[in-house]
Protein backbone atom coordinates (compact mmCIF):
# COMPACT_ATOMS: atom_id res chain seq x y z
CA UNK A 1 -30.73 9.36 9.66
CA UNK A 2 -27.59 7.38 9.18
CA UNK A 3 -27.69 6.53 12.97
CA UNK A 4 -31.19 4.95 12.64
CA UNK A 5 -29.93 2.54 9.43
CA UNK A 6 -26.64 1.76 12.13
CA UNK A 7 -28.82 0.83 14.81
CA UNK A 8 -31.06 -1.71 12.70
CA UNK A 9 -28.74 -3.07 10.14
CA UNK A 10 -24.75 -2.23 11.07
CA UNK A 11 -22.12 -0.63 8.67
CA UNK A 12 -22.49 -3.64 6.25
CA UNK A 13 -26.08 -1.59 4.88
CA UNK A 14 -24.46 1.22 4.48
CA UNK A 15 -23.15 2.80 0.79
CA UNK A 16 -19.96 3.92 0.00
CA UNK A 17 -21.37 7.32 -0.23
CA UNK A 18 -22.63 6.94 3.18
CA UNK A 19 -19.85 5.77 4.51
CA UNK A 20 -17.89 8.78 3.38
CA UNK A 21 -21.00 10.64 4.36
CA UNK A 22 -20.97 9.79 7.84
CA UNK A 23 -17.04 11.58 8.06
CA UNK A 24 -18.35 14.78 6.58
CA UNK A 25 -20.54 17.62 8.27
CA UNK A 26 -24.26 17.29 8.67
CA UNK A 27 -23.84 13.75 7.25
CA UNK A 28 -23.74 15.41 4.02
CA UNK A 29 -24.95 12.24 0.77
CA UNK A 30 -24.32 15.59 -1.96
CA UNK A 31 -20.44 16.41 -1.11
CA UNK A 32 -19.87 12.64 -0.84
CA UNK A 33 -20.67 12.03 -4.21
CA UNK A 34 -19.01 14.18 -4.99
CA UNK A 35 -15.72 13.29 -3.58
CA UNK A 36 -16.57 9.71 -4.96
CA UNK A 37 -16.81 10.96 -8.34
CA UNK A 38 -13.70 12.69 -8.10
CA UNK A 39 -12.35 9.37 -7.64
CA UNK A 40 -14.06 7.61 -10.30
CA UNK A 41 -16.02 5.90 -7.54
CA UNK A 42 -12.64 3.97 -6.78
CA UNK A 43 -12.44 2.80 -3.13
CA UNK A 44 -8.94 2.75 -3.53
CA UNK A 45 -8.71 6.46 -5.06
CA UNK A 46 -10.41 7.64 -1.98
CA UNK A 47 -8.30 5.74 0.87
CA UNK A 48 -5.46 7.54 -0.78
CA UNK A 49 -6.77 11.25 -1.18
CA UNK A 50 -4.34 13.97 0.31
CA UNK A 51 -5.38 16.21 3.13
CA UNK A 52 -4.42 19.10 0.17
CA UNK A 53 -7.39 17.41 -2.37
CA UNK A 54 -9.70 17.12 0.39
CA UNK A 55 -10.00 20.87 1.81
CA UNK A 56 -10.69 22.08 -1.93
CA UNK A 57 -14.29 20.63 -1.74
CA UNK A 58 -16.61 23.40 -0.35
CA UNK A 59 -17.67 22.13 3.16
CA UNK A 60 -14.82 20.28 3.69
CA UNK A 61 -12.51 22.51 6.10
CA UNK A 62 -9.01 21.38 7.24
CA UNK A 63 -9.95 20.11 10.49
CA UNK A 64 -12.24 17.76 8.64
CA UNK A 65 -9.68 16.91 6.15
CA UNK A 66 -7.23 16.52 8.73
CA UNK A 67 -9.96 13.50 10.71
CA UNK A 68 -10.69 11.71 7.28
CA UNK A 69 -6.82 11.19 5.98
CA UNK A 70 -6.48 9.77 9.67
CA UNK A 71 -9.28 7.69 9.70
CA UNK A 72 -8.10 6.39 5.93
CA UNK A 73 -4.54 5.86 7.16
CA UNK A 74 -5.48 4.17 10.24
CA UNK A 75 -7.24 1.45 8.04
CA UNK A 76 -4.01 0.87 5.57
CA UNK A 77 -2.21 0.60 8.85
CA UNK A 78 -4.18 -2.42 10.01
CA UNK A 79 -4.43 -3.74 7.01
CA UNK A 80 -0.42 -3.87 6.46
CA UNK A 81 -0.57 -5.59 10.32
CA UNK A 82 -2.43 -8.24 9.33
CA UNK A 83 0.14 -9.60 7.78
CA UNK A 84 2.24 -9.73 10.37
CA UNK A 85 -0.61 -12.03 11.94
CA UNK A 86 -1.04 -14.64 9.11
CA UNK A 87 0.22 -17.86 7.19
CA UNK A 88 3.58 -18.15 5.35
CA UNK A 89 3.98 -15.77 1.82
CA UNK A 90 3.37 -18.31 -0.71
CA UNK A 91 3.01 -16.06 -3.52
CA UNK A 92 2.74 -13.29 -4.92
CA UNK A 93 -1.04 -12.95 -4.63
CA UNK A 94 -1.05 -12.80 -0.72
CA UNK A 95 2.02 -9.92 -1.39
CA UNK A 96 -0.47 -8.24 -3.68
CA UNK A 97 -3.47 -8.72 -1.25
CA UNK A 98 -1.87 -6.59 1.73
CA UNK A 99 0.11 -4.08 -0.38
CA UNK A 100 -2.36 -2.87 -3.03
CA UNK A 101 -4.18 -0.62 -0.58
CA UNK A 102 -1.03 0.89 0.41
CA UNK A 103 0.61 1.78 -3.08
CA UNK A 104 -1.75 0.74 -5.57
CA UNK A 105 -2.45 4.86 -6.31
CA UNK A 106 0.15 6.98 -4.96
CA UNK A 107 1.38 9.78 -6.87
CA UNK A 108 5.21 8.95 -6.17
CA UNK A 109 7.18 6.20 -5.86
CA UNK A 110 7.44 4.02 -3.33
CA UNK A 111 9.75 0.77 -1.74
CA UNK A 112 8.59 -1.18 1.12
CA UNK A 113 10.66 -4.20 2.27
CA UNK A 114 9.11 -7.27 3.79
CA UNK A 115 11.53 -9.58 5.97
CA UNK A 116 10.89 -13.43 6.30
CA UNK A 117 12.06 -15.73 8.74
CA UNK A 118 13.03 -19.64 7.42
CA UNK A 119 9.05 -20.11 7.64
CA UNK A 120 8.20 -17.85 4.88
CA UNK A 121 6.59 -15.69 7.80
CA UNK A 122 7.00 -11.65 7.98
CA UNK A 123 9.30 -10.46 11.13
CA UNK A 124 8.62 -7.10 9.82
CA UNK A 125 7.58 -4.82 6.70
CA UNK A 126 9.15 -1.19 6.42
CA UNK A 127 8.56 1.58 3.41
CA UNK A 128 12.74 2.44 2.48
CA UNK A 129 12.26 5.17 0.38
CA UNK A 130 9.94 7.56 -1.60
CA UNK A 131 10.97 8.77 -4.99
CA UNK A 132 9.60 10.84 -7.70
CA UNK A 133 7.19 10.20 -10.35
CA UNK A 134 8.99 7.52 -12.25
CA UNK A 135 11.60 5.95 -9.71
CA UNK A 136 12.75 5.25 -6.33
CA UNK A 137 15.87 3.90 -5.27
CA UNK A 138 16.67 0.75 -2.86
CA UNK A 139 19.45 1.56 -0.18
CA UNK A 140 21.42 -2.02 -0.57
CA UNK A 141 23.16 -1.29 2.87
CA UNK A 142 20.21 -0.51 4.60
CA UNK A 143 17.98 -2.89 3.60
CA UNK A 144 20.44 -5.50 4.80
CA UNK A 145 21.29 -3.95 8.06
CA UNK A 146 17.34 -4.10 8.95
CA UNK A 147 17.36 -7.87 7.66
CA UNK A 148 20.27 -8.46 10.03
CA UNK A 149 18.17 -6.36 13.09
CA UNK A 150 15.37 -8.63 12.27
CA UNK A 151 17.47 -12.17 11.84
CA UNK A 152 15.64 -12.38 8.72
CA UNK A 153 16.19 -15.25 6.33
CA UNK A 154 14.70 -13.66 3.08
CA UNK A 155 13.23 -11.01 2.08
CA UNK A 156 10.74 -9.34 -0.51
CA UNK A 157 10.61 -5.92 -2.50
CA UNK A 158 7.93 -4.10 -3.19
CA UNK A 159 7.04 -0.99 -4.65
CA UNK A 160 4.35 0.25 -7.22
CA UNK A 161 4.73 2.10 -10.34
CA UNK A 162 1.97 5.17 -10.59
CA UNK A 163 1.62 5.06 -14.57
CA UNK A 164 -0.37 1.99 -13.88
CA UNK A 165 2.38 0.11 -16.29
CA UNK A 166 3.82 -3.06 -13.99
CA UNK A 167 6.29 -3.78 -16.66
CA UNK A 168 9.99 -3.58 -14.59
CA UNK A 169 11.84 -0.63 -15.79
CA UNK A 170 16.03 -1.45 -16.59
CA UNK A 171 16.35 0.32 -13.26
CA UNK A 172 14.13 -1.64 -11.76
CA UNK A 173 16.38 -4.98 -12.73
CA UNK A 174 19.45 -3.99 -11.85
CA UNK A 175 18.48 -2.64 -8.42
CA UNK A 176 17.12 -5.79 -8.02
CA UNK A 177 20.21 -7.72 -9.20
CA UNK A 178 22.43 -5.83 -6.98
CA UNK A 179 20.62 -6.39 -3.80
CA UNK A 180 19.86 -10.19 -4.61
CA UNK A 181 23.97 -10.42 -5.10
CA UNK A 182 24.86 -8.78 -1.50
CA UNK A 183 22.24 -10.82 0.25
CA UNK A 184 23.32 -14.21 -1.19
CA UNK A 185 26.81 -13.65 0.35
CA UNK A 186 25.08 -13.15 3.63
CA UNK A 187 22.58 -16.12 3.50
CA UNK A 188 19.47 -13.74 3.19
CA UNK A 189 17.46 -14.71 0.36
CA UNK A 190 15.43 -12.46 -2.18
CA UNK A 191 11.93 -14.35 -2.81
CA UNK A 192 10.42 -11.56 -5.09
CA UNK A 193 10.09 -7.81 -6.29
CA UNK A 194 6.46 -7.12 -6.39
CA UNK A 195 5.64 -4.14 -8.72
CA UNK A 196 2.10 -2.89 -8.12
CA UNK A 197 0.36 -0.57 -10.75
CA UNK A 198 -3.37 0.16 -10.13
CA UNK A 199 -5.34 -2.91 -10.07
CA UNK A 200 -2.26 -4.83 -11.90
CA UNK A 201 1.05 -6.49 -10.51
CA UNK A 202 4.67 -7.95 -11.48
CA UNK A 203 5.93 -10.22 -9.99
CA UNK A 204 9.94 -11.31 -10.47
CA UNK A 205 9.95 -14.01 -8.98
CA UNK A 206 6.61 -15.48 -11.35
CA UNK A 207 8.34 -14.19 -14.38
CA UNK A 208 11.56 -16.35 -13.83
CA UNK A 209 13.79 -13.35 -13.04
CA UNK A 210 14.69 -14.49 -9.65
């Protein structure tokens, strides 16, 4: 029993599959595979399963569904408040780090918004929009009214691209462009635009576009 392997050896022992296993009914190895295969045995792929992809595996009913999407989004939650809790950004790794489990394979767009105070340290982190397929937009005036709420001193973008292609779109420039130009008149610099695609990023401010 998976309560016996807890007892001697702690969650560290344990498989993915019986991690997963230990959320489903009766503890159930079979209908964890499963669900890993399903998502090419991608940690990632998993945390980000919908409640709607969940209830079509047989034994899986929507109460069930509705406790593992909870338990997944509980962990992205801590892991975006770590960041909250650590050193200064200092590139775009430690951006990529904290971010990829939240957008690295969503089906839709979207743009999250980390604020920065003179130390390079985050006073906050907000999502500011969820698009489509193949864009999302970033609301200039209300990205700098929450930089002003937070007396932030820069700020980065964020957002992922779900074709798994990091390459910045012409949209993707000139949103950028126009938000760097109405924070510069307000002191509130733009240190990056972070596009994360699967296991791949962008970074702006790396490529010399910032």
């Amino acid at each position: 029993m998976l309560e016996n392997k807890l007892k001697l050896n702690g969650l560290n022992a344990f498989s993915n599959v019986e991690l997963l296993a230990s959320l489903l009914p009766k503890q159930d190895t079979r209908l964890a595979t499963e669900i890993l295969e399903y998502c090419d045995w991608s940690g990632l792929k998993l945390l980000n399963l919908s409640y709607f992809e969940l209830i079509k595996f047989k034994g899986v009913n929507k109460q069930r569904a509705l406790g593992i999407v909870a338990a997944f989004k509980l962990y992205q939650n801590a892991q975006l408040e770590q960041i909250n809790e650590n050193e200064s950004i200092t590139s775009s790794e430690i951006m990529f780090k904290y971010l990829k489990p939240q957008l690295a394979h969503l089906e839709n767009e979207e743009c999250w918004i980390v604020y920065l105070n003179r130390a390079n340290k985050p006073v906050g982190m907000e999502r500011i929009s969820i698009g489509g397929m193949s864009s999302t937009i970033m609301d200039t005036k209300l990205i700098i009214k929450h930089a002003l709420l937070r007396n932030a001193c820069g700020l980065i973008i964020a957002h992922n691209h779900p074709s798994h292609t990091p390459k910045p779109g012409n949209q993707d420039k000139q949103q950028t462009k126009k938000l760097k130009r109405a924070c510069e008149s307000l002191d509130i610099s733009v240190l990056d635009h972070i596009i994360i695609a699967g296991d791949q990023y962008y970074s702006f401010c790396d490529s010399g576009m910032l």
